[in-house]
Protein backbone atom coordinates (compact mmCIF):
# COMPACT_ATOMS: atom_id res chain seq x y z
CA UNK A 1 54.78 65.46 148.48
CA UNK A 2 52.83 65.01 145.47
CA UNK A 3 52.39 68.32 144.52
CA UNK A 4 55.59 69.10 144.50
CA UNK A 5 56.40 66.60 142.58
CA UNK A 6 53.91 68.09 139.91
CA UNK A 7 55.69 71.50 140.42
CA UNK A 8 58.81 69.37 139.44
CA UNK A 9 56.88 68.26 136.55
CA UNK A 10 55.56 71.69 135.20
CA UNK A 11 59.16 72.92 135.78
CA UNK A 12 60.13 69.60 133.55
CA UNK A 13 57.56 70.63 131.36
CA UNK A 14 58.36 74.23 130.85
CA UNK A 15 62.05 73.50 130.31
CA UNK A 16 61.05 70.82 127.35
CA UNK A 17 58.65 73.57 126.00
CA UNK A 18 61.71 75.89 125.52
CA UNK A 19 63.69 72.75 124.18
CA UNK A 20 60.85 72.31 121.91
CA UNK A 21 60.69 75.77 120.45
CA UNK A 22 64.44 75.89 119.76
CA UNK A 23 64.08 72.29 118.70
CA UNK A 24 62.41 72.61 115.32
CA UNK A 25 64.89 75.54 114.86
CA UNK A 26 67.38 73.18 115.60
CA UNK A 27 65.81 70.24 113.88
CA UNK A 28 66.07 72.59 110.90
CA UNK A 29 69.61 73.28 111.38
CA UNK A 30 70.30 69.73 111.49
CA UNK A 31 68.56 69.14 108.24
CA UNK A 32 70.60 72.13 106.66
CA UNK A 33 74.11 70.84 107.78
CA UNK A 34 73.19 67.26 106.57
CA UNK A 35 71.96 68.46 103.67
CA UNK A 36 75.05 70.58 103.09
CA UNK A 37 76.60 67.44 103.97
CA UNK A 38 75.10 65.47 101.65
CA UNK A 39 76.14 68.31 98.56
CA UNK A 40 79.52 68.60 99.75
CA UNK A 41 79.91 64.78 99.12
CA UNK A 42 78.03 65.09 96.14
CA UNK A 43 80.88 67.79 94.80
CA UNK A 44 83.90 65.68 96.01
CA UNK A 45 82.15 62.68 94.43
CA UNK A 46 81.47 64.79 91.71
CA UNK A 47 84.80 65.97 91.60
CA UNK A 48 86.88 62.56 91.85
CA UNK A 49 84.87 61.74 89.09
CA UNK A 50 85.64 64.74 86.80
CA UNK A 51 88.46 65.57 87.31
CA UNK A 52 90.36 62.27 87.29
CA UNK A 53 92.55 62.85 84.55
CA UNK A 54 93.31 66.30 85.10
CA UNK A 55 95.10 64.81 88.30
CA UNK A 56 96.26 61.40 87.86
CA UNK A 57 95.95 60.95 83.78
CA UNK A 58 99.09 60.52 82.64
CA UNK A 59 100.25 63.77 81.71
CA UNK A 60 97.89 64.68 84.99
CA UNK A 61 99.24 67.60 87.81
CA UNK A 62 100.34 64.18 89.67
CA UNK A 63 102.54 63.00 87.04
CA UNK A 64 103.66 66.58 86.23
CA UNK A 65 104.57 67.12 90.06
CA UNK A 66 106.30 63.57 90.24
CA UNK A 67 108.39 64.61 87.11
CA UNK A 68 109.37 67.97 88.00
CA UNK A 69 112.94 69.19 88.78
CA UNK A 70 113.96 73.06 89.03
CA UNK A 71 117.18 74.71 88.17
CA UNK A 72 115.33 77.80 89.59
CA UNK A 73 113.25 79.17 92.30
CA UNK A 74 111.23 81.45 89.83
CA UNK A 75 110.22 78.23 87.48
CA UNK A 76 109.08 76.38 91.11
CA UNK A 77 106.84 79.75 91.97
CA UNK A 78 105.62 79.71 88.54
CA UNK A 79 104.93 76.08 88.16
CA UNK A 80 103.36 75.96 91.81
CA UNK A 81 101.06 79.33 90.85
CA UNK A 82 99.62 76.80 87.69
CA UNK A 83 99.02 74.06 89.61
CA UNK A 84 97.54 75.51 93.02
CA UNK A 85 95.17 77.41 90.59
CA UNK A 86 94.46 74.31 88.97
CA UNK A 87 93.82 72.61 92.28
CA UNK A 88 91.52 75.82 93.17
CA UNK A 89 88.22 74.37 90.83
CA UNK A 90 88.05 71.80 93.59
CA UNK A 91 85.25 71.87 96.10
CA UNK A 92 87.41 70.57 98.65
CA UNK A 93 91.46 69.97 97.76
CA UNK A 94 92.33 67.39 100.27
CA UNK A 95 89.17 65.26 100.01
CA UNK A 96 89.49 65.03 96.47
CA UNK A 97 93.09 64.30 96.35
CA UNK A 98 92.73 61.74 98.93
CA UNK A 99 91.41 59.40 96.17
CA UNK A 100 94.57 59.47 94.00
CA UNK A 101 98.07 58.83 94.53
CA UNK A 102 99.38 62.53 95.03
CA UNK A 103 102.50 63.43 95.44
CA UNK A 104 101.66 65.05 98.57
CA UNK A 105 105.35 65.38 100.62
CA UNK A 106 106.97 66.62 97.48
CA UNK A 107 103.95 69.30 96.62
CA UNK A 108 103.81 71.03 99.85
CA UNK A 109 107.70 71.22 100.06
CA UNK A 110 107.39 73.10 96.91
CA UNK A 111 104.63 75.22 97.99
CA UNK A 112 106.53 75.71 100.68
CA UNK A 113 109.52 76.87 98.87
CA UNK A 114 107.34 78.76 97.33
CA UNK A 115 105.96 80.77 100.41
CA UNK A 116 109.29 81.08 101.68
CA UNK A 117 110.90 82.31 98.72
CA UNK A 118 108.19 85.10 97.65
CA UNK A 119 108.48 86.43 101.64
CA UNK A 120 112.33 87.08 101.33
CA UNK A 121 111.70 88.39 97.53
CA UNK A 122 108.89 90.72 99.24
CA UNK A 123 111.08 91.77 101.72
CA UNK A 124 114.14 92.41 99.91
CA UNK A 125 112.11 94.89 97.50
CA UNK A 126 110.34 96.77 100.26
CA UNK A 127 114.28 97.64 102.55
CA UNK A 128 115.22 98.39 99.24
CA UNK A 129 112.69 100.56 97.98
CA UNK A 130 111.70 102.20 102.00
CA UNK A 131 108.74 104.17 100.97
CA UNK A 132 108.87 108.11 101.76
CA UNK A 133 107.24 109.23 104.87
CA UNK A 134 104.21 111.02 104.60
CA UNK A 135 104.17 114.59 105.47
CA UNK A 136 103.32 115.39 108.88
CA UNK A 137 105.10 111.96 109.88
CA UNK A 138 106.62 112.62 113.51
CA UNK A 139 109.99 111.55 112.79
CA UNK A 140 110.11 109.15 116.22
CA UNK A 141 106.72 107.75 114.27
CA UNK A 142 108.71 106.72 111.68
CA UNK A 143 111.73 105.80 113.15
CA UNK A 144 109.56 103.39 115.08
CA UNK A 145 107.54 101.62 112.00
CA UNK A 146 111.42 101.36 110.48
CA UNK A 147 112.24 99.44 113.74
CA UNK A 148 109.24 97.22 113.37
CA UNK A 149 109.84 96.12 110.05
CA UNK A 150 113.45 95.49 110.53
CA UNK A 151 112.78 93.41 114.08
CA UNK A 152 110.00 91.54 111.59
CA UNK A 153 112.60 90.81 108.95
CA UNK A 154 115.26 89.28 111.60
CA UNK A 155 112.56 87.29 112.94
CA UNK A 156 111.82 85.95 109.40
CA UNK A 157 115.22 85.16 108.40
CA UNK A 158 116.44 83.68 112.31
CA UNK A 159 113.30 80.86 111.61
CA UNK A 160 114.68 80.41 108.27
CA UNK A 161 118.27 79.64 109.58
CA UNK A 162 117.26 77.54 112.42
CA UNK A 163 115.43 75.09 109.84
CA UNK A 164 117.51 75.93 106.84
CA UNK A 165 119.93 72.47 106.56
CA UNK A 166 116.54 70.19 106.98
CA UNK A 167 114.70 72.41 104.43
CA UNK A 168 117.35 72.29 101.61
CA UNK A 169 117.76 68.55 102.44
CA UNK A 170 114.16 68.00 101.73
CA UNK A 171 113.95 70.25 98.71
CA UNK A 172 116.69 68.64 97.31
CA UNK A 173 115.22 65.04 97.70
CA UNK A 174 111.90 66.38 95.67
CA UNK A 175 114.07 68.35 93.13
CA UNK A 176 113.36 72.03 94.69
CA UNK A 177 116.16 74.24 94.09
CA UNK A 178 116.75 76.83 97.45
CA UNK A 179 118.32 80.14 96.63
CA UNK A 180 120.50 80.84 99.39
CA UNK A 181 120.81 84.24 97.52
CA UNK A 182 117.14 85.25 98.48
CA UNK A 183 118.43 85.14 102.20
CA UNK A 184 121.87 87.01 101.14
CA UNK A 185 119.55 90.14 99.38
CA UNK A 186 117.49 90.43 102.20
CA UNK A 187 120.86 91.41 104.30
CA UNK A 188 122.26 93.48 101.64
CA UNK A 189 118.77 95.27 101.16
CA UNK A 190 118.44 96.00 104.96
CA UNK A 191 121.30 98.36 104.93
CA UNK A 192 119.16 100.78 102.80
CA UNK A 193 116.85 101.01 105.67
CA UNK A 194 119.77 101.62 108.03
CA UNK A 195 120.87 104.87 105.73
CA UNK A 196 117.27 105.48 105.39
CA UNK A 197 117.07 106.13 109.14
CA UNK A 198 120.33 107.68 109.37
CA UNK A 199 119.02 110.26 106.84
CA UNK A 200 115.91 110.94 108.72
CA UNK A 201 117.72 111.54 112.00
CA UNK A 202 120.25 113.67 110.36
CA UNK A 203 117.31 115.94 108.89
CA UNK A 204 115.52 115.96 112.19
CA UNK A 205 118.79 117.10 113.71
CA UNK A 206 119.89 119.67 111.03
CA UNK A 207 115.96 121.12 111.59
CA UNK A 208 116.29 120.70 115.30
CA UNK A 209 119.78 122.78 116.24
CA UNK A 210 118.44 125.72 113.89
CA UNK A 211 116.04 126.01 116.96
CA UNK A 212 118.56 125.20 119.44
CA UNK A 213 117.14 124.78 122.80
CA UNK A 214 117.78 122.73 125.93
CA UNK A 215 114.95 120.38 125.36
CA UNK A 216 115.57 120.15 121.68
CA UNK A 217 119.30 119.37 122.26
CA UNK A 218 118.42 116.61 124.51
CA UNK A 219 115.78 115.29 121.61
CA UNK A 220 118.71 115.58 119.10
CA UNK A 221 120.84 113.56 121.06
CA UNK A 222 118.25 111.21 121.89
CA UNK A 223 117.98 110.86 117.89
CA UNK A 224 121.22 110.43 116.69
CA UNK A 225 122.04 108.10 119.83
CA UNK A 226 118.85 105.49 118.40
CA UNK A 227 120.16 106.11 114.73
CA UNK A 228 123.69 104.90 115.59
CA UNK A 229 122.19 101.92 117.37
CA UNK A 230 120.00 101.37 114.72
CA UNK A 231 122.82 100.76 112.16
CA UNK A 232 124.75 99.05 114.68
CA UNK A 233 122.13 96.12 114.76
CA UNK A 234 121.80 96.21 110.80
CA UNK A 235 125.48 96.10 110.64
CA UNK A 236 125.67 92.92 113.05
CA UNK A 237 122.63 91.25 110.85
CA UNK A 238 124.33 92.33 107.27
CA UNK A 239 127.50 91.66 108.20
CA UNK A 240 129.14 95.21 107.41
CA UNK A 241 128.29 98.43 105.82
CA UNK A 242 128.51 99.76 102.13
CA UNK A 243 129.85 103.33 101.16
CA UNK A 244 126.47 104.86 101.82
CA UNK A 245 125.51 103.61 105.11
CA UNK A 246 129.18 104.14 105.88
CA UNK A 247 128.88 107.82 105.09
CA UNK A 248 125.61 108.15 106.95
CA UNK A 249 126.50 106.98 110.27
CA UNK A 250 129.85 108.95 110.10
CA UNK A 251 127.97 112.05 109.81
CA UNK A 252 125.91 111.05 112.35
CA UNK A 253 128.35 110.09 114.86
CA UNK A 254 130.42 113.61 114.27
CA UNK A 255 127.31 115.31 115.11
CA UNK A 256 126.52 113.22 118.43
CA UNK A 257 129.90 113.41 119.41
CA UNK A 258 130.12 117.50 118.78
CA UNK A 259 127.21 117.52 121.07
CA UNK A 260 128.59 115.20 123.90
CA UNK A 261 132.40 117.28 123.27
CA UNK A 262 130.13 120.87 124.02
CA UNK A 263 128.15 119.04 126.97
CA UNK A 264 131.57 118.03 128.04
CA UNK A 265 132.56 121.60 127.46
């Protein structure tokens, strides 16, 4: 019995002989985090310290944020912008601003105006300036990344509306003015997209009847059948075409209906 309890032993043993070989390298580690530990304190202490008046002073980012009212989105980004890079010297935002009395509901409603804001700007500019394919582009290829965007841009703006009434109620209470219109040009700039891809499947179609085949007549069709859906959803989301979508998906509906009439025929 004894000896195997010894064998139990020298199995204990070996085990703690691994332990102990990984435990100075983990006996270092521990020194290493505490000592990190011990320096991040040191900078928040350090911090608090230092930059006291920059945040609660009196004309501190505190009493600046407290005191702040927009007429406009763009002064809110700017004025957010300053302060966030401000708050960037920090070693550690939140434990340093813990010490003071910061004005934390109304800040991150602004930066969160802010986000929101700069996303519709970003997307408004992109539908409206749809970037030219690169040669070579299969044209389904780019129909597709067109698609993906647009679904992107409907997910964006659904969120927004679901949470828009509590949103503006909150920015209002801290004095953050929501443009409405940011949503509004996001709409309007989606129907460049939709003429964008009406274009592209017109071109395809022009290039594709010069070789008129049976398989290339069933592509064609397949095209101009996604572009009119295409614009069908973009007309539902911006509530109605203008005069050059308009013209676009005319021409492409004549052409899918001249090949459905001869199919017919």
């Amino acid at each position: 019995g004894g000896g195997g309890g010894g064998g139990g032993g020298e199995r204990r043993g070996s085990s703690a002989n691994i332990g102990g070989g990984g435990g100075e390298g983990s006996m270092a580690e521990a020194m290493a985090e505490m000592e990190a530990k011990s320096q991040y304190a040191v900078d928040v202490r350090n911090d608090i310290e230092n930059y006291s008046d920059a945040i609660s002073g009196p004309d501190g980012l505190a009493s600046q944020i407290t005191k702040a009212k927009f007429r406009r989105m763009d002064d809110c980004v700017r004025f957010v912008d300053k302060v966030d890079e401000a708050l960037s010297a920090l070693s550690d935002e939140r434990a340093v601003l813990k010490a003071f009395d910061w004005p934390e509901e109304k800040y991150d409603a602004m930066r969160e105006a802010r986000a929101s804001h700069l996303q519709l700007m970003e997307m408004s500019s992109r539908l409206k300036g749809w970037p030219k394919p690169r040669p070579g582009t299969l044209c389904e290829d780019e129909l597709r990344m067109m698609e993906t965007y647009f679904d992107k841009v409907c997910r964006v703006l659904d969120a927004q509306a679901r949470t828009v009434e509590s949103d503006e109620k909150r920015f209002n209470k801290h004095g953050v003015p929501w443009d409405r219109n940011a949503g509004k040009a996001v709409k309007h700039a989606s129907l460049n997209l939709a003429d964008s891809y009406l274009k592209r499947v017109l071109t395809e179609s022009t290039a594709a009847s010069a070789r008129a085949n049976e398989a290339q007549s069933a592509r064609t069709q397949e095209l101009l059948t996604k572009g009119v859906r295409f614009a069908f959803r973009v007309h539902q989301f911006a509530g109605g075409f203008n005069a050059e979508t308009l013209k676009s998906f005319e021409a492409v509906s004549t052409q899918l209906k001249g090949i459905v009439q001869a199919q017919g025929g």
